[in-house]
PDB file of N, CA and C in Angstrom:
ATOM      1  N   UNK A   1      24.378  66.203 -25.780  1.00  0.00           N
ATOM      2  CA  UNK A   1      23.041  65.887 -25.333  1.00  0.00           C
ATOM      3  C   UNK A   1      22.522  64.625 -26.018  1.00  0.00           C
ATOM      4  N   UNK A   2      22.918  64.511 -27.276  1.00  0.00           N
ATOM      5  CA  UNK A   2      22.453  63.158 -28.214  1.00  0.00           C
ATOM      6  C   UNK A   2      23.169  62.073 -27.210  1.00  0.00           C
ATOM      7  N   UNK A   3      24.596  62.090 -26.720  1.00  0.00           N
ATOM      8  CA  UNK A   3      25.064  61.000 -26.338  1.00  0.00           C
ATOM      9  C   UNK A   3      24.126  60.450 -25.294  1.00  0.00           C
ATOM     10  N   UNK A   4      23.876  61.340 -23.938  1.00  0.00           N
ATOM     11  CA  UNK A   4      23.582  61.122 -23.221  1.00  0.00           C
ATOM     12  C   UNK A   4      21.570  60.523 -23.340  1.00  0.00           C
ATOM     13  N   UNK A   5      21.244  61.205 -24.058  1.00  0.00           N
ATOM     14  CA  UNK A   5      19.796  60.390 -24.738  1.00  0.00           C
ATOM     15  C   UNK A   5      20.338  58.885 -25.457  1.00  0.00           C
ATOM     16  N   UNK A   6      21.066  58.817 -25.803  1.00  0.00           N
ATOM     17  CA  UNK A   6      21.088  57.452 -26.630  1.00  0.00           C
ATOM     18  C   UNK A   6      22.013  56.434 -25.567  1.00  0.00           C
ATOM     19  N   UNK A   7      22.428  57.062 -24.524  1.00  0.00           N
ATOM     20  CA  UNK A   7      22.871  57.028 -22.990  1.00  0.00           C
ATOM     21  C   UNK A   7      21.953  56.054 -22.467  1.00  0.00           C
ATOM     22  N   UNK A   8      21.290  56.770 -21.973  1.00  0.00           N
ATOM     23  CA  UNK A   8      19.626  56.265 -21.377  1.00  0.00           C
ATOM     24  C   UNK A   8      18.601  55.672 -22.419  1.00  0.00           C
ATOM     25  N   UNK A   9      18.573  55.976 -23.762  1.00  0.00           N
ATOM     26  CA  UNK A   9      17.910  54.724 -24.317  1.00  0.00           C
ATOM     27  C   UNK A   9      18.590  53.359 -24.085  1.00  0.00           C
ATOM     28  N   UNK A  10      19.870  53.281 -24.122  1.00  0.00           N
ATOM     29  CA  UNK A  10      20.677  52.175 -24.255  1.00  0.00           C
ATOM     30  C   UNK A  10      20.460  51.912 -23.167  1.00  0.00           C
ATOM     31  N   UNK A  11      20.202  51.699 -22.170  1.00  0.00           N
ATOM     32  CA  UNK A  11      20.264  51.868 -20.513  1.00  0.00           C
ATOM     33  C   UNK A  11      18.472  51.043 -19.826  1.00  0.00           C
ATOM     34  N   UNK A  12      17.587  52.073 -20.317  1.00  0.00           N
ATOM     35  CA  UNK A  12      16.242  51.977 -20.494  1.00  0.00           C
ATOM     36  C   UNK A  12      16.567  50.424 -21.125  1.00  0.00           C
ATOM     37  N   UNK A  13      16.770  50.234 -22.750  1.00  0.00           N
ATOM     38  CA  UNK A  13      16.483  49.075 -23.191  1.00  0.00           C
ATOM     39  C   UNK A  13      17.446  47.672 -22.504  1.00  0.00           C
ATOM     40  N   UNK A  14      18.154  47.887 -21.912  1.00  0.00           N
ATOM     41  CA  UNK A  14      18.870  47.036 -21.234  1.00  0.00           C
ATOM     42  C   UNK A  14      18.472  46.453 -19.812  1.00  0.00           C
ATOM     43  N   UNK A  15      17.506  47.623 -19.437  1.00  0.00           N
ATOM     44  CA  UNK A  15      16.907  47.217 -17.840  1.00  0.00           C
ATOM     45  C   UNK A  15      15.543  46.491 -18.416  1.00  0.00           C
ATOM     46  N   UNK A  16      14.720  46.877 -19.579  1.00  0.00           N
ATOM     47  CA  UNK A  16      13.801  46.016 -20.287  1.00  0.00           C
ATOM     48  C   UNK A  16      13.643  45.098 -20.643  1.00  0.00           C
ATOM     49  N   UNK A  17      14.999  44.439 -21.525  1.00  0.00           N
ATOM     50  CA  UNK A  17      15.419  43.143 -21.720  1.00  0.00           C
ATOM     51  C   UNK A  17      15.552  42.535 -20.390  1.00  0.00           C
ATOM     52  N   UNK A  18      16.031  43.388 -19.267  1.00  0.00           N
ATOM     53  CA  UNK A  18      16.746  42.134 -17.797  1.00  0.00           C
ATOM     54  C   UNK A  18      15.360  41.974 -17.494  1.00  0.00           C
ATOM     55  N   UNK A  19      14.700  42.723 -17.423  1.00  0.00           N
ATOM     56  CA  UNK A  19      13.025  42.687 -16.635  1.00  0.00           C
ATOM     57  C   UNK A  19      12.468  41.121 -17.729  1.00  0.00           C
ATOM     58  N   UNK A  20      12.187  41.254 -18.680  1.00  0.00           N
ATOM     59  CA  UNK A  20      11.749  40.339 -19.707  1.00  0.00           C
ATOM     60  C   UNK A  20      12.407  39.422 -19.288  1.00  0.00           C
ATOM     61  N   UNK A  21      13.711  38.942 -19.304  1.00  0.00           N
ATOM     62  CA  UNK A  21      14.689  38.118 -18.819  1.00  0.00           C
ATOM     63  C   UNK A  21      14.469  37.186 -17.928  1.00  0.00           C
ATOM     64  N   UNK A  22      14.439  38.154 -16.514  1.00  0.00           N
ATOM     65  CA  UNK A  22      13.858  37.691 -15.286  1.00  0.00           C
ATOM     66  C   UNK A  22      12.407  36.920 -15.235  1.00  0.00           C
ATOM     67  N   UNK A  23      11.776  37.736 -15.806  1.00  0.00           N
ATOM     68  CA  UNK A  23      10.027  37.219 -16.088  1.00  0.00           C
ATOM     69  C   UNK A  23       9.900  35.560 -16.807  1.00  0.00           C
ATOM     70  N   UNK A  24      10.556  35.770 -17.657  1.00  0.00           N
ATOM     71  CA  UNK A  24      10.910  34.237 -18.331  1.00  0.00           C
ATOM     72  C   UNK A  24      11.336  33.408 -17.610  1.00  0.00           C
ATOM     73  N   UNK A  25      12.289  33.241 -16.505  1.00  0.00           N
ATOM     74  CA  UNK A  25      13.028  32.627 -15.599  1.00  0.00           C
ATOM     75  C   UNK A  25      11.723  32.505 -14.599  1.00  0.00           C
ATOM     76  N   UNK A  26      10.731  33.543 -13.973  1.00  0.00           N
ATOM     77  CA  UNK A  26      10.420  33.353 -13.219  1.00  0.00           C
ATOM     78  C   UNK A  26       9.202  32.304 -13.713  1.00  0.00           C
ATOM     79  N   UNK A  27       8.680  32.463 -15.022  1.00  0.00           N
ATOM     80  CA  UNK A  27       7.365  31.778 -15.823  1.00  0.00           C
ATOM     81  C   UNK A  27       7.948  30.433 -15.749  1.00  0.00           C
ATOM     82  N   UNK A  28       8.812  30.242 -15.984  1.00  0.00           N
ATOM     83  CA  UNK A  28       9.601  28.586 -15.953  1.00  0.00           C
ATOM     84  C   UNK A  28       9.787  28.232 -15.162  1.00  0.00           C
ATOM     85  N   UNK A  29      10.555  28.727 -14.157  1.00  0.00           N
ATOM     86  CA  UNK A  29      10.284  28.234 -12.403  1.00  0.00           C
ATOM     87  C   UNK A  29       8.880  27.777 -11.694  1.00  0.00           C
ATOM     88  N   UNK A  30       7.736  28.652 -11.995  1.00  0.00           N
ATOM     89  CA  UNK A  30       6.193  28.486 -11.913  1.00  0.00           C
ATOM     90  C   UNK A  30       5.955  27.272 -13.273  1.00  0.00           C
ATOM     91  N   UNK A  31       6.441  26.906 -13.864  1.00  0.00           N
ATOM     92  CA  UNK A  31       5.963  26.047 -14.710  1.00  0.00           C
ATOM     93  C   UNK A  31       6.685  24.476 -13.748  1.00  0.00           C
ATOM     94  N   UNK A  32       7.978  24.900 -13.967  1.00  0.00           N
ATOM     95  CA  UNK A  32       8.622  23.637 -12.769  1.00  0.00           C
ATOM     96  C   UNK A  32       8.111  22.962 -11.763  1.00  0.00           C
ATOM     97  N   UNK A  33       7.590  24.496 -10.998  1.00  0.00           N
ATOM     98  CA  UNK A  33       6.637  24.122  -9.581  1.00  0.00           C
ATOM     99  C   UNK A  33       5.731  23.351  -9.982  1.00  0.00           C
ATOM    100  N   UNK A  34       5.087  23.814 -10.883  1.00  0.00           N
ATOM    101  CA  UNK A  34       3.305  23.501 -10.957  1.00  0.00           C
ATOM    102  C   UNK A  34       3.761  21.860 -11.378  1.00  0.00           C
ATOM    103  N   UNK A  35       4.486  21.332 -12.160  1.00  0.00           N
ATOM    104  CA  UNK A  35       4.739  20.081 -13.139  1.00  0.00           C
ATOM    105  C   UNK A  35       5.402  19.172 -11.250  1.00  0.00           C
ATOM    106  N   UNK A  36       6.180  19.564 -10.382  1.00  0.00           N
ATOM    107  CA  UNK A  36       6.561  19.044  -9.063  1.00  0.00           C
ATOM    108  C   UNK A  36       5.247  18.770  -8.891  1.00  0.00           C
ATOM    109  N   UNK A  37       4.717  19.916  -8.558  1.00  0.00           N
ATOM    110  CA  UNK A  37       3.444  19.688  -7.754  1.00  0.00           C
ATOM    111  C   UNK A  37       2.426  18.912  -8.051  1.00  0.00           C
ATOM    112  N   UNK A  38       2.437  18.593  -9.525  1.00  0.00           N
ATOM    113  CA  UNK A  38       1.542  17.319 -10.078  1.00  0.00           C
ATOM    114  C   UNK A  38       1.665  16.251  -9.572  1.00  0.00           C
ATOM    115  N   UNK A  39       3.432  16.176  -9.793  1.00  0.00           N
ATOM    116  CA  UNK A  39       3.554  14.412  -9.648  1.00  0.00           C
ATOM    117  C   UNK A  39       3.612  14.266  -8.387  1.00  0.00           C
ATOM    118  N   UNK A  40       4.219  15.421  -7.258  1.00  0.00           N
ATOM    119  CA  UNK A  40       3.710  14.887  -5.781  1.00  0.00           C
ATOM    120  C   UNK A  40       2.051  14.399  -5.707  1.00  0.00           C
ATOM    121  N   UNK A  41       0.909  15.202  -6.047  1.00  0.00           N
ATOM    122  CA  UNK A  41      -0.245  14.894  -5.999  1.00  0.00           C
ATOM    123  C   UNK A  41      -0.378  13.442  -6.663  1.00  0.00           C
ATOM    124  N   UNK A  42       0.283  12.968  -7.732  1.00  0.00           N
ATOM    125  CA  UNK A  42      -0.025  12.066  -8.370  1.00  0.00           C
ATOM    126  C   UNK A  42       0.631  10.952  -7.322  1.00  0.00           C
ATOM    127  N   UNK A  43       1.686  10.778  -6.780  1.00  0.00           N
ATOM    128  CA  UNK A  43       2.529   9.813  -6.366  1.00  0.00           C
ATOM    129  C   UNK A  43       1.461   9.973  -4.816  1.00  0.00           C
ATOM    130  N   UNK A  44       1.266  11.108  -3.975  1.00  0.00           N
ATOM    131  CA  UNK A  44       0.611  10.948  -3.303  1.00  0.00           C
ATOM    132  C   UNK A  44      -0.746  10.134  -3.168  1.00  0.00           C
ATOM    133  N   UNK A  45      -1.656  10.328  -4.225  1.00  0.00           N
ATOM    134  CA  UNK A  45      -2.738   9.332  -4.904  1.00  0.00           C
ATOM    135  C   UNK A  45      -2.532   8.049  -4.820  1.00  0.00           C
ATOM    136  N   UNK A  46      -1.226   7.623  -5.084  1.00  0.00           N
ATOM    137  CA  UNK A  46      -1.127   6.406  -5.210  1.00  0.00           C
ATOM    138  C   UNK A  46      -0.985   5.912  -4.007  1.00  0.00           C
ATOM    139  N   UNK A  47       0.388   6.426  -3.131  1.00  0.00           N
ATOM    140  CA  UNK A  47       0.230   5.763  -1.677  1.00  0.00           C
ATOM    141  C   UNK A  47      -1.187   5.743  -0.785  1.00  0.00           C
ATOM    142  N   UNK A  48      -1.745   6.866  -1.151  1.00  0.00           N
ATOM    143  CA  UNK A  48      -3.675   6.265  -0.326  1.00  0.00           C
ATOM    144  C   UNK A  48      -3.950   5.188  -1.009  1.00  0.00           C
ATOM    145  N   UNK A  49      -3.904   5.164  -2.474  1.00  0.00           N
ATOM    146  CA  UNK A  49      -4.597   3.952  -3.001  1.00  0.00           C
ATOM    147  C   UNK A  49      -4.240   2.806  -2.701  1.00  0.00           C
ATOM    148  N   UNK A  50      -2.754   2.813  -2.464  1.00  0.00           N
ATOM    149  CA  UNK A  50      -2.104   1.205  -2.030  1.00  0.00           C
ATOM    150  C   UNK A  50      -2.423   1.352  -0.319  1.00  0.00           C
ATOM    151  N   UNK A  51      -2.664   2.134   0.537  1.00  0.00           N
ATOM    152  CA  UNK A  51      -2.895   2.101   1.761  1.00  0.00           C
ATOM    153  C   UNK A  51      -4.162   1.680   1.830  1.00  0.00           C
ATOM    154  N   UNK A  52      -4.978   2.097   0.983  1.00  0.00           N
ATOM    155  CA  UNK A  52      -6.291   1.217   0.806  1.00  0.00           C
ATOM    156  C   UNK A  52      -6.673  -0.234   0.678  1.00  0.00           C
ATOM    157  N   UNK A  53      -5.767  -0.473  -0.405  1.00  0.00           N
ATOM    158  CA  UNK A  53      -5.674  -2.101  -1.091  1.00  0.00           C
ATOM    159  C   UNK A  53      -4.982  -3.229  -0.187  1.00  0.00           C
ATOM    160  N   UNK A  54      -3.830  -2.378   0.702  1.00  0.00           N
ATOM    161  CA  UNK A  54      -3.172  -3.480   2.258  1.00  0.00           C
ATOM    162  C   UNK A  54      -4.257  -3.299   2.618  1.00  0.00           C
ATOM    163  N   UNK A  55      -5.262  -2.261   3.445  1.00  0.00           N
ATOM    164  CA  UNK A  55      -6.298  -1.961   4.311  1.00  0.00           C
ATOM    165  C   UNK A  55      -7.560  -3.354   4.523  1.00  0.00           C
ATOM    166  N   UNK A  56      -7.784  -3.713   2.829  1.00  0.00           N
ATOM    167  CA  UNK A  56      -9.036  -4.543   2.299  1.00  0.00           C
ATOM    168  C   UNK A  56      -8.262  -5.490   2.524  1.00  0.00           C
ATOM    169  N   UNK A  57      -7.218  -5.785   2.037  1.00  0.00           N
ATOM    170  CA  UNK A  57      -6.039  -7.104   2.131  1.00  0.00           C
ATOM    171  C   UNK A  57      -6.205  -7.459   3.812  1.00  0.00           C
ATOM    172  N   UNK A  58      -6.014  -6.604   3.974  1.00  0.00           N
ATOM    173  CA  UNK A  58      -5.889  -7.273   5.626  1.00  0.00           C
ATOM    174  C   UNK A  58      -7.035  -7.955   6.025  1.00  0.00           C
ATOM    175  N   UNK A  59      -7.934  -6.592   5.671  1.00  0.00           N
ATOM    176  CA  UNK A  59      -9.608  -7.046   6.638  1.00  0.00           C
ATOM    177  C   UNK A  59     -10.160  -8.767   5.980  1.00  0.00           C
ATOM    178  N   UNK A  60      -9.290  -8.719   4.558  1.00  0.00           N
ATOM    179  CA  UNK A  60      -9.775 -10.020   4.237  1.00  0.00           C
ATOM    180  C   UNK A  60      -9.272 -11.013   5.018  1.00  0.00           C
ATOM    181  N   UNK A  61      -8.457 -10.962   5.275  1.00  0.00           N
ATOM    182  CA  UNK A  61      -7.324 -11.610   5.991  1.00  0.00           C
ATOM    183  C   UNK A  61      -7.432 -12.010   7.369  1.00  0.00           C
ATOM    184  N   UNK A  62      -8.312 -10.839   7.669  1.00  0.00           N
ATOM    185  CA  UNK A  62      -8.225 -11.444   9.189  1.00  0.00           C
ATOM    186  C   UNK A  62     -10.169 -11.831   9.098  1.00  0.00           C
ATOM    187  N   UNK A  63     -10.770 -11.966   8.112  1.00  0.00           N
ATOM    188  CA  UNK A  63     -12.235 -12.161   8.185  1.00  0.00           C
ATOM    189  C   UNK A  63     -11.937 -13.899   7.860  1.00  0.00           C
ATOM    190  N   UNK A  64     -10.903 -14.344   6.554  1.00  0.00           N
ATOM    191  CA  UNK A  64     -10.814 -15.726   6.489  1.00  0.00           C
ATOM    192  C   UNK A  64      -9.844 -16.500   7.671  1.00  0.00           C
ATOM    193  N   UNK A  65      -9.144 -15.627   8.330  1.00  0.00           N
ATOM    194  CA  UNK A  65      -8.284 -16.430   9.799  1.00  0.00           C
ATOM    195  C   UNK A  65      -9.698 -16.492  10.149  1.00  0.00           C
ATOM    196  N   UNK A  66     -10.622 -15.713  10.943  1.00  0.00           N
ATOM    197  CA  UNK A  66     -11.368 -16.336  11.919  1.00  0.00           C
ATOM    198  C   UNK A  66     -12.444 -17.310  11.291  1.00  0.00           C
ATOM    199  N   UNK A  67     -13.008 -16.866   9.744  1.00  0.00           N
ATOM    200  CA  UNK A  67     -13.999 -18.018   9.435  1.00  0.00           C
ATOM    201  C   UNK A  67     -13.301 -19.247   9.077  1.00  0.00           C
ATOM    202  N   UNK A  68     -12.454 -19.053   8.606  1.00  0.00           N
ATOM    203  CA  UNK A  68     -11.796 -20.646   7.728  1.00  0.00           C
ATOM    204  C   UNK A  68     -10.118 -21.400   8.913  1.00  0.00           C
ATOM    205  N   UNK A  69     -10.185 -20.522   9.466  1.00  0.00           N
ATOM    206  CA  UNK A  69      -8.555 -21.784  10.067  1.00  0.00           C
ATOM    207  C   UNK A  69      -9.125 -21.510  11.596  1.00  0.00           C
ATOM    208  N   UNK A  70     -10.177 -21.430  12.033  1.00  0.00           N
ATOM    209  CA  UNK A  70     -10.470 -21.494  13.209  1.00  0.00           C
ATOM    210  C   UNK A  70     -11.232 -22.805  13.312  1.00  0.00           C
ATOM    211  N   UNK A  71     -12.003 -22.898  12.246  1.00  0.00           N
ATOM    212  CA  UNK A  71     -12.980 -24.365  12.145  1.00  0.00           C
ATOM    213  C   UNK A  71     -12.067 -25.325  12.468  1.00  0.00           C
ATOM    214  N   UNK A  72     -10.936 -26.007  11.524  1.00  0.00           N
ATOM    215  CA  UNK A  72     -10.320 -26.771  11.638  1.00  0.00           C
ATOM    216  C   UNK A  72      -9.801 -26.585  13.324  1.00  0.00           C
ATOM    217  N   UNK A  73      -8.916 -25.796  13.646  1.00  0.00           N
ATOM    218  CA  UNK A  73      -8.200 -25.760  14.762  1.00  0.00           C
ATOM    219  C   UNK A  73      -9.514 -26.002  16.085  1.00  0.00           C
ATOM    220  N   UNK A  74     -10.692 -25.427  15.950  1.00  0.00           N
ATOM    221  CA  UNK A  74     -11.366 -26.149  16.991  1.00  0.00           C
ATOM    222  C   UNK A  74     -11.892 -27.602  17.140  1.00  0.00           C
ATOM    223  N   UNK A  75     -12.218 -28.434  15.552  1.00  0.00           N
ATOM    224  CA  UNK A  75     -12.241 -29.947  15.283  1.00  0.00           C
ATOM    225  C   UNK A  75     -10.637 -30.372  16.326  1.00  0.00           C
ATOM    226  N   UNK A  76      -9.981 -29.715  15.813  1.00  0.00           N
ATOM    227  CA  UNK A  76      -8.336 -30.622  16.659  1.00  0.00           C
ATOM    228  C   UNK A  76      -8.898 -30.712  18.206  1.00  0.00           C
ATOM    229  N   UNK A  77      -9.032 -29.138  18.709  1.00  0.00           N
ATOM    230  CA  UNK A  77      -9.287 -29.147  19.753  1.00  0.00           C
ATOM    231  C   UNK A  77     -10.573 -29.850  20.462  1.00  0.00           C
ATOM    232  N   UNK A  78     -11.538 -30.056  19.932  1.00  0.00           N
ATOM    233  CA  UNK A  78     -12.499 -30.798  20.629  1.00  0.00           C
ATOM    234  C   UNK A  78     -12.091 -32.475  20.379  1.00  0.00           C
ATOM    235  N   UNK A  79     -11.295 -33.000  19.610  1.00  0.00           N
ATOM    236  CA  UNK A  79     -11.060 -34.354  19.813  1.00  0.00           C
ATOM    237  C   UNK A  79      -9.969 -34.402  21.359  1.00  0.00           C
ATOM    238  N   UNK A  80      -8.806 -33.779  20.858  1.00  0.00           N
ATOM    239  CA  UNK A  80      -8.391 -33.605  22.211  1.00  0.00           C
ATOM    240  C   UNK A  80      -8.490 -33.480  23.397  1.00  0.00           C
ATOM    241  N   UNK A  81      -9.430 -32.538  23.967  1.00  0.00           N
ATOM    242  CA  UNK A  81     -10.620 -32.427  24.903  1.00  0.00           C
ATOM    243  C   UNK A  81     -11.796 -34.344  25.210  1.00  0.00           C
ATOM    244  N   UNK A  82     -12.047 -34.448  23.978  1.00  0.00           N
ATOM    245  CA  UNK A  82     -13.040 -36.021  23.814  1.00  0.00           C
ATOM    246  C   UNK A  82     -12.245 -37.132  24.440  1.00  0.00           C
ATOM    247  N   UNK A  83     -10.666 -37.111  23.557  1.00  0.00           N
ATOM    248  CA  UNK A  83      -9.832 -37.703  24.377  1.00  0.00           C
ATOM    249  C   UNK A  83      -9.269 -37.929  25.657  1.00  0.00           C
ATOM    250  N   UNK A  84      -9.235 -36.688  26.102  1.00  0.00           N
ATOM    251  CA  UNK A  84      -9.064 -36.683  27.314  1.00  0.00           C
ATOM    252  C   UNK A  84     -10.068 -36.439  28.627  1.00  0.00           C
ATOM    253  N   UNK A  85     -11.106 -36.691  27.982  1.00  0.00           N
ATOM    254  CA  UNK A  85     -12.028 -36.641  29.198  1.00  0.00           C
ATOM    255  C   UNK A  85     -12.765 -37.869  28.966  1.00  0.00           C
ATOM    256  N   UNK A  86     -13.283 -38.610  28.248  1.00  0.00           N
ATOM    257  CA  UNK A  86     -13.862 -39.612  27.769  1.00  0.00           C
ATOM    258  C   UNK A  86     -12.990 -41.221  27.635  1.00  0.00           C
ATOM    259  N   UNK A  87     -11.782 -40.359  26.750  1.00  0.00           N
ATOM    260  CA  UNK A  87     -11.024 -41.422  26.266  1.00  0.00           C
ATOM    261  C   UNK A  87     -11.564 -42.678  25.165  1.00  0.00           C
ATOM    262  N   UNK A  88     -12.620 -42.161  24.572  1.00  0.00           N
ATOM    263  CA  UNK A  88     -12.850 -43.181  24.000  1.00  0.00           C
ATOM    264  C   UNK A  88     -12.736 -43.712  22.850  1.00  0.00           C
ATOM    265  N   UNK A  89     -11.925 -42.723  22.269  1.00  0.00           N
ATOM    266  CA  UNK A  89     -11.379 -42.832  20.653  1.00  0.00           C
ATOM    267  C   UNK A  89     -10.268 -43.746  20.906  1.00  0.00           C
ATOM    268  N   UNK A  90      -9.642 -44.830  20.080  1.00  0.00           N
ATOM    269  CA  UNK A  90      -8.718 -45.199  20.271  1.00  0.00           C
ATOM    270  C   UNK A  90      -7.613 -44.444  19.602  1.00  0.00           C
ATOM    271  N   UNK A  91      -6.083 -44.543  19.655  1.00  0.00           N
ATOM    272  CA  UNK A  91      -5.279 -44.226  18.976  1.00  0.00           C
ATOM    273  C   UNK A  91      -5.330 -43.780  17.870  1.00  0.00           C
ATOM    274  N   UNK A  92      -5.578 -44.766  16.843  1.00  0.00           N
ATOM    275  CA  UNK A  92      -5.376 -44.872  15.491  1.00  0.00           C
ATOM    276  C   UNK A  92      -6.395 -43.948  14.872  1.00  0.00           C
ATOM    277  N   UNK A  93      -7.596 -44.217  15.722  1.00  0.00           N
ATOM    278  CA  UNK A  93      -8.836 -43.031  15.048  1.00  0.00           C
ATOM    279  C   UNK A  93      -8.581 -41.858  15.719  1.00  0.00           C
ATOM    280  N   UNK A  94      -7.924 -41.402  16.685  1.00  0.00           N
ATOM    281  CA  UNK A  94      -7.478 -39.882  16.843  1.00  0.00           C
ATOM    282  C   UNK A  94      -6.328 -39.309  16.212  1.00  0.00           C
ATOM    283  N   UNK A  95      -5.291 -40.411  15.563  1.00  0.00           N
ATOM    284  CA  UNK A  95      -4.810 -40.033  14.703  1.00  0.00           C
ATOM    285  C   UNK A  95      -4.785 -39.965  13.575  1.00  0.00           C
ATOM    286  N   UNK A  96      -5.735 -40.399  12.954  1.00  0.00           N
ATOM    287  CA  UNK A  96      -6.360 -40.195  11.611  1.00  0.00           C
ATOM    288  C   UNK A  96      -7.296 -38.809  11.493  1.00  0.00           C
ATOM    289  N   UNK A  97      -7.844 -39.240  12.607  1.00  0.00           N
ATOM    290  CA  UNK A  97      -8.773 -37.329  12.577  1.00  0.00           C
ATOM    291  C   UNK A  97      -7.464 -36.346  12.760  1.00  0.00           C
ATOM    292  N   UNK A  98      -7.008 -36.353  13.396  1.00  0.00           N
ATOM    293  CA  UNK A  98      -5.369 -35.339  14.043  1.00  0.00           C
ATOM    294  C   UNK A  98      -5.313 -35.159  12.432  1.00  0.00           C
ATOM    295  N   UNK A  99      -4.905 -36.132  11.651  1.00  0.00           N
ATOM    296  CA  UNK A  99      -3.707 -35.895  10.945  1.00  0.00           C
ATOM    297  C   UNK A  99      -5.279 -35.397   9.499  1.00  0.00           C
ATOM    298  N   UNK A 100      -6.427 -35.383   9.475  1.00  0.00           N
ATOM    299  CA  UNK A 100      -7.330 -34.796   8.561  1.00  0.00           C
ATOM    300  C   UNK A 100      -7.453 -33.490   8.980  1.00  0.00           C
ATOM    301  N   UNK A 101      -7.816 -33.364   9.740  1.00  0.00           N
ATOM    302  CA  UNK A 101      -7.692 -31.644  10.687  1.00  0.00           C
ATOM    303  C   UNK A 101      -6.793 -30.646  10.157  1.00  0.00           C
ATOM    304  N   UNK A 102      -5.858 -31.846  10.721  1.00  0.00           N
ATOM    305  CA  UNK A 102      -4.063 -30.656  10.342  1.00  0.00           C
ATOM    306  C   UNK A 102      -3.795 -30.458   8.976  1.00  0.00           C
ATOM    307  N   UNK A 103      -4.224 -31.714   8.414  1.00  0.00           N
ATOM    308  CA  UNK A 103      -4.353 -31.055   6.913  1.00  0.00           C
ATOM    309  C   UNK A 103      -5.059 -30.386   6.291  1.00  0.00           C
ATOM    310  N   UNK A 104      -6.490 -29.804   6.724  1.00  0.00           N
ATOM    311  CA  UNK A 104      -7.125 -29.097   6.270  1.00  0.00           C
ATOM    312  C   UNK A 104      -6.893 -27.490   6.794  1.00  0.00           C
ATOM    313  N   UNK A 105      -6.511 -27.470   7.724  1.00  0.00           N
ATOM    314  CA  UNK A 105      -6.181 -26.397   8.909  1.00  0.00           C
ATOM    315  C   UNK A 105      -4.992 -25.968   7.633  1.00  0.00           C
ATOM    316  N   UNK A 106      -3.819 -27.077   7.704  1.00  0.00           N
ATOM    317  CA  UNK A 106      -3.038 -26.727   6.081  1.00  0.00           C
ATOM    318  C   UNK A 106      -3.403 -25.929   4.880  1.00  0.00           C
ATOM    319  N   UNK A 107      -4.156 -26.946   4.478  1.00  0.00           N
ATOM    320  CA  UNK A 107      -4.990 -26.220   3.334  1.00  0.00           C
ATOM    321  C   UNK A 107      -5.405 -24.485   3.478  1.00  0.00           C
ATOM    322  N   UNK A 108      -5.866 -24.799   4.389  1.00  0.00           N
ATOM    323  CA  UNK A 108      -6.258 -23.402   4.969  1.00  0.00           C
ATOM    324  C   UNK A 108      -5.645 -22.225   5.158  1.00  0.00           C
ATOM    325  N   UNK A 109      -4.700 -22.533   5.825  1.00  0.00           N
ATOM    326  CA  UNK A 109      -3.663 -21.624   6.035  1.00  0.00           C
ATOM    327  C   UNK A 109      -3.163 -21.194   4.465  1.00  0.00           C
ATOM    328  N   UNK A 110      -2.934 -22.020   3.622  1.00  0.00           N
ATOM    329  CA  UNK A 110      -1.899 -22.063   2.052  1.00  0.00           C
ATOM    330  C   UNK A 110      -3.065 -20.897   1.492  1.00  0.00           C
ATOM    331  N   UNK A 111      -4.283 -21.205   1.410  1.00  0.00           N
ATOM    332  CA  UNK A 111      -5.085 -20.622   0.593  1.00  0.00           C
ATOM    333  C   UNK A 111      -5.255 -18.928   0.928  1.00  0.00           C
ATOM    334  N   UNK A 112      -4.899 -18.742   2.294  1.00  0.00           N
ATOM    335  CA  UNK A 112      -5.105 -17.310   3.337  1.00  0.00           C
ATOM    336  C   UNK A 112      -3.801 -16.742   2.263  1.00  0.00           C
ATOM    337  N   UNK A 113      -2.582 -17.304   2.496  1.00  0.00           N
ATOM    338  CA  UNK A 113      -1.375 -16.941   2.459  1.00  0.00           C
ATOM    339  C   UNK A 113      -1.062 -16.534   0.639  1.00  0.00           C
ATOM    340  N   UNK A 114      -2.146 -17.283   0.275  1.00  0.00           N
ATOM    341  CA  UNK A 114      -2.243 -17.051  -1.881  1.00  0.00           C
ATOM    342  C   UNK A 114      -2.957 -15.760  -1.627  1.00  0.00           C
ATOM    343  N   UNK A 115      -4.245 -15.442  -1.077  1.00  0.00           N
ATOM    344  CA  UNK A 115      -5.191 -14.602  -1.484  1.00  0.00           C
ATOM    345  C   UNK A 115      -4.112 -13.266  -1.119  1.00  0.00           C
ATOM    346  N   UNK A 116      -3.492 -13.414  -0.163  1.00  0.00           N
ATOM    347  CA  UNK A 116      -2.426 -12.117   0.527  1.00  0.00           C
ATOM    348  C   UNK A 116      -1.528 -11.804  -0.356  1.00  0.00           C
ATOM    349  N   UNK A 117      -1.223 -12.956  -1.546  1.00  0.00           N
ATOM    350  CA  UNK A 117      -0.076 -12.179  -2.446  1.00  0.00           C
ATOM    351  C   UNK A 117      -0.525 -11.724  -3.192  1.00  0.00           C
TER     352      UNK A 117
END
């Protein structure tokens, strides 16, 4: 009768330890999760934040295309137009304006293309 009691204590304390065992495994697995689940939230955070920062990038982007490289490109275009309906610019002074235009229209463009990096 002793064997069989010290049977089932031995038995009892062996299914106690696996239970404890298991519990530990499972507390660390829930610790794993929870530490995943941070840095998804964290890495997630970040892609809104950079989806934000292209978002403003852009709107800037397309607010200085229409205020700043449209000016120039319509100066080109209304000499062109002057020229050809009037004609009264000669050569040399439509290509001196042409070639101030295009360089500022330049300018223009370079400065869009800095603020974007």
């Amino acid at each position: 009768m002793n064997f069989i009691f010290v049977l089932l204590s031995t038995v009892s304390i062996a299914i106690a330890l696996t239970a404890v065992c298991v519990y530990l495994v499972v507390v660390r697995q829930q610790a794993k999760y929870k530490t995943l689940h941070s840095t998804f939230e964290q890495l997630e955070r970040e892609k809104i934040t950079n989806i934000h920062n292209q978002s403003t990038q852009l709107k800037t982007f397309m607010n200085m295309n229409v205020q700043m490289a449209n000016g120039p490109l319509a100066k080109i275009l209304t000499l062109v137009n002057v020229q050809e309906q009037r004609k009264t610019l000669n050569t040399d002074e439509l290509q001196g304006m042409l070639r101030e235009y295009a360089s500022e229209m330049d300018l223009t463009i370079h400065e869009i293309n800095s603020k974007l990096q």
